[in-house]
C-alpha atoms as a PDB file:
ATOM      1  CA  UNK A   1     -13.709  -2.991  23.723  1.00  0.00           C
ATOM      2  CA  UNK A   2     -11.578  -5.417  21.548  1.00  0.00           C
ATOM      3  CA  UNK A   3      -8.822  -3.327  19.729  1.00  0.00           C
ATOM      4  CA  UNK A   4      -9.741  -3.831  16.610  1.00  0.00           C
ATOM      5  CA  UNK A   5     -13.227  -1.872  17.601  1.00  0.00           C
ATOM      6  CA  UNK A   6     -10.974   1.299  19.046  1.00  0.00           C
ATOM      7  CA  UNK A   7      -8.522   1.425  15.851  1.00  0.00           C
ATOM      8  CA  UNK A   8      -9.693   4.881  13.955  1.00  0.00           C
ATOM      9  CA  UNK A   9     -11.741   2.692  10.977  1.00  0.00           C
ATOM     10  CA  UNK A  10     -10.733   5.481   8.579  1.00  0.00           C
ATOM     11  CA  UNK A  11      -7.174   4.667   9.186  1.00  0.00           C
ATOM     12  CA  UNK A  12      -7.799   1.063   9.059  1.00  0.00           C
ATOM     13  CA  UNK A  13      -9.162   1.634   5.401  1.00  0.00           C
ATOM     14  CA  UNK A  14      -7.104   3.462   4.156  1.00  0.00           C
ATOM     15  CA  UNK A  15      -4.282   0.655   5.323  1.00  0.00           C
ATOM     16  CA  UNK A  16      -6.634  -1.822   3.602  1.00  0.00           C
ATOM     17  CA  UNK A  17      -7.002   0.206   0.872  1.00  0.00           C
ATOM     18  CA  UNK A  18      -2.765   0.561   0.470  1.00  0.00           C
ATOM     19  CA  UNK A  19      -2.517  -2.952   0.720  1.00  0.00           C
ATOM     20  CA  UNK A  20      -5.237  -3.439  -2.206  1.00  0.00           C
ATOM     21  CA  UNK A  21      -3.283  -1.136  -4.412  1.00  0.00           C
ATOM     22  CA  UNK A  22       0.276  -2.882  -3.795  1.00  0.00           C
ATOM     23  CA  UNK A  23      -1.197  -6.079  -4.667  1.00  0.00           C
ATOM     24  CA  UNK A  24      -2.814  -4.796  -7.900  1.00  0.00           C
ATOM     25  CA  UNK A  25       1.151  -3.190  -8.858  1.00  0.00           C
ATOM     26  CA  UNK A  26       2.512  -6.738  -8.064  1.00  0.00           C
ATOM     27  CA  UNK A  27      -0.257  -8.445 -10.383  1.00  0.00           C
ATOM     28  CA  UNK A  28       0.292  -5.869 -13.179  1.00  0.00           C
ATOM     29  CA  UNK A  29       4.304  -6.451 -12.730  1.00  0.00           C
ATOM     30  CA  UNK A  30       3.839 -10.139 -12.996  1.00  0.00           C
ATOM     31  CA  UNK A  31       1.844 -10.357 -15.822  1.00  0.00           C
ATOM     32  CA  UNK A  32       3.624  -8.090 -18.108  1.00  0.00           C
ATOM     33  CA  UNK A  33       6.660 -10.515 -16.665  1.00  0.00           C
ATOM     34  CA  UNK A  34       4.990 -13.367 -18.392  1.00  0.00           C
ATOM     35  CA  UNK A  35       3.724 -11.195 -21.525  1.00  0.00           C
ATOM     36  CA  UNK A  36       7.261 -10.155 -22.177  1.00  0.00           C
ATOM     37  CA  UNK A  37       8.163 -13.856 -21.899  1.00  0.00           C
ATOM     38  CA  UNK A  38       6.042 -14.974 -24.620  1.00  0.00           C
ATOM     39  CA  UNK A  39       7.157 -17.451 -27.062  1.00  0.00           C
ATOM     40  CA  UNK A  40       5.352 -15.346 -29.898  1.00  0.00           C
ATOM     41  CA  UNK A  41       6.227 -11.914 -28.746  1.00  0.00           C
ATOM     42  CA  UNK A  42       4.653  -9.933 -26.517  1.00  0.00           C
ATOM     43  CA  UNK A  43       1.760  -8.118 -27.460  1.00  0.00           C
ATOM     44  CA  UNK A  44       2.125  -4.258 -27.532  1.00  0.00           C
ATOM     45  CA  UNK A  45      -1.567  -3.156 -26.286  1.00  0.00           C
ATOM     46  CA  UNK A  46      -1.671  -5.389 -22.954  1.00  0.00           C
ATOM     47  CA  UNK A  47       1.779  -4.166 -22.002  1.00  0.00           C
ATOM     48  CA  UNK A  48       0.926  -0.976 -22.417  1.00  0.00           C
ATOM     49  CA  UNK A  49      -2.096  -1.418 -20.673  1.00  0.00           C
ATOM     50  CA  UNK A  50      -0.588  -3.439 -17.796  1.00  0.00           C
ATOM     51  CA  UNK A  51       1.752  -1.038 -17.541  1.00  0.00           C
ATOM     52  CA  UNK A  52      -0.516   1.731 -16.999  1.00  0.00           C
ATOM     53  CA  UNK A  53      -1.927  -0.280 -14.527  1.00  0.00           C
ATOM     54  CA  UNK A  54       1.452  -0.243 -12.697  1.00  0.00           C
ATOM     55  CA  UNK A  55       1.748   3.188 -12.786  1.00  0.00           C
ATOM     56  CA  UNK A  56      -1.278   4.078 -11.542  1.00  0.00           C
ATOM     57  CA  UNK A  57      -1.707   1.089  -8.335  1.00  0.00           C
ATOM     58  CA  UNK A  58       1.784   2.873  -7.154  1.00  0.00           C
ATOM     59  CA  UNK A  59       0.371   6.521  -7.480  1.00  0.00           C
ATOM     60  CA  UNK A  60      -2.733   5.077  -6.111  1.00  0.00           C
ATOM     61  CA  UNK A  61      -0.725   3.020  -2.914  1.00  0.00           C
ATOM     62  CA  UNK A  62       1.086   6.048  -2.302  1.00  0.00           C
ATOM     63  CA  UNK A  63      -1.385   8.054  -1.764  1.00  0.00           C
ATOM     64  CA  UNK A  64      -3.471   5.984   0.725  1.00  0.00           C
ATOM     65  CA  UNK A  65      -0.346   5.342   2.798  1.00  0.00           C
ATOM     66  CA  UNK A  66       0.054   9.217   3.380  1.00  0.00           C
ATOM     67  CA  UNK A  67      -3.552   8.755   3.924  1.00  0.00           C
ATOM     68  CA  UNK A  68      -3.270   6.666   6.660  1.00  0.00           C
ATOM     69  CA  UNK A  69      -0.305   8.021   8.658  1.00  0.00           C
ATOM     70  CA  UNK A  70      -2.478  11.130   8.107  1.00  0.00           C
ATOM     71  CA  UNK A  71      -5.573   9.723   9.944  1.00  0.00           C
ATOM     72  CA  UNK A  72      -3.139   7.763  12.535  1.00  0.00           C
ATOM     73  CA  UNK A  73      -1.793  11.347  13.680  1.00  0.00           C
ATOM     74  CA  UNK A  74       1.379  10.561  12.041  1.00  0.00           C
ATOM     75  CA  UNK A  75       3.548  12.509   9.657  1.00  0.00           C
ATOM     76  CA  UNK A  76       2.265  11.845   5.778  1.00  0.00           C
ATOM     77  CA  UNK A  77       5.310  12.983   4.115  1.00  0.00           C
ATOM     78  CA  UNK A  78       7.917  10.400   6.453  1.00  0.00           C
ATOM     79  CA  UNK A  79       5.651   7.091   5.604  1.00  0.00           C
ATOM     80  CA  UNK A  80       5.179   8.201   1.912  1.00  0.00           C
ATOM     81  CA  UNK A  81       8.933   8.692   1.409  1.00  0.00           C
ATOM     82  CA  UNK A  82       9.772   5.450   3.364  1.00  0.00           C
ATOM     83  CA  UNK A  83       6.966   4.051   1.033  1.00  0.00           C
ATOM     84  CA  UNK A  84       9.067   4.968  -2.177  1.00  0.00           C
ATOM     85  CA  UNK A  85      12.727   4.655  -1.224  1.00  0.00           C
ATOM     86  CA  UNK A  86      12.618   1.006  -1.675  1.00  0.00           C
ATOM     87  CA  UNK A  87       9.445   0.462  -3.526  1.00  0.00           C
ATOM     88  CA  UNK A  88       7.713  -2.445  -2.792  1.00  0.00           C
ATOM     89  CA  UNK A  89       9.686  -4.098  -0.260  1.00  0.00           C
ATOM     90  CA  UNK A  90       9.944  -0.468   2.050  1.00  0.00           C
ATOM     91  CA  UNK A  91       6.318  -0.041   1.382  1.00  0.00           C
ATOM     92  CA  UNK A  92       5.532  -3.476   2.630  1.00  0.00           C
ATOM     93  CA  UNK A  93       7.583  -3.135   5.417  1.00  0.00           C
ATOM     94  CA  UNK A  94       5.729   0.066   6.307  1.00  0.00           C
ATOM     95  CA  UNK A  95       2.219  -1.007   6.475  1.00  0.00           C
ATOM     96  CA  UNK A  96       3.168  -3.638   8.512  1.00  0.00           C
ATOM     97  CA  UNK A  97       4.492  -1.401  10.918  1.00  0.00           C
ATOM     98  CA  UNK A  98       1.755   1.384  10.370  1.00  0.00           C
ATOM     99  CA  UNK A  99      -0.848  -1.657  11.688  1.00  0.00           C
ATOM    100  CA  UNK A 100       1.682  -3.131  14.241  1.00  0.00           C
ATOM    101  CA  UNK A 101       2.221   0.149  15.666  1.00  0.00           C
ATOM    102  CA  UNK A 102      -1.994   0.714  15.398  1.00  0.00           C
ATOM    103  CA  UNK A 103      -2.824  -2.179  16.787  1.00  0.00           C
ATOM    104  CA  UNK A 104       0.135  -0.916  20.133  1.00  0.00           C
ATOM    105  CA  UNK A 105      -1.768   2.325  20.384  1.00  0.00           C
ATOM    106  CA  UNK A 106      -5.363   0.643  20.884  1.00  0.00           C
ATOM    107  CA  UNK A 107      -4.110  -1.882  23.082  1.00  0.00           C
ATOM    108  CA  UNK A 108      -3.092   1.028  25.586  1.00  0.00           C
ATOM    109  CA  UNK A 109      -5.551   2.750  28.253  1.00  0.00           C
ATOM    110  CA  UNK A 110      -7.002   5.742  27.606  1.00  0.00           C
ATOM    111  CA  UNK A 111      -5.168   8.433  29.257  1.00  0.00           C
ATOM    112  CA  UNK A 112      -8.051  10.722  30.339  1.00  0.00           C
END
């Protein structure tokens, strides 16, 4: 069995998932970057919008990384706060740990 087939495929979706909603935050932040560089002014509406956006990718990435520490048999409540101390760069550097440290525990024999 590879170890991508013994990962726990809940976990590895809700990683997938986390990863989906930091890159939606990092769209949103960039485009309201460019809207409030406009020439012309930026227009009200889409900011708003795009900023609601923001808001609601981090909620959204925060809760599927307690998710998946949850479903790795880790502690929610340490990856979610290491998640938004440093918000994005802490989250980033957690989920590539959360996998790294996934991918570790399937490479290992089962202890039975």
């Amino acid at each position: 069995m590879s170890p991508s087939q013994s990962q726990n495929p809940h976990s590895h979706r809700a990683l997938g998932a986390a990863t989906a909603s930091l890159l939606a935050f990092g769209l949103c932040l960039y485009l309201v970057i460019i809207m409030a560089n406009d020439p012309n002014g930026p227009s009200v509406p889409v900011i708003v919008f795009l900023s609601l956006g923001m808001a609601t990718s981090a909620i959204l990435h925060l809760v599927f990384v307690g998710l998946a520490a949850s479903r790795s048999n880790r502690r929610p409540w340490l990856w979610v706060l290491l998640a938004l101390i440093g918000f994005p760069v802490t989250s980033i550097v957690g989920l590539v740990l959360m996998a790294f440290f996934d991918q570790e525990r399937a490479a290992l024999p089962a202890t039975r």
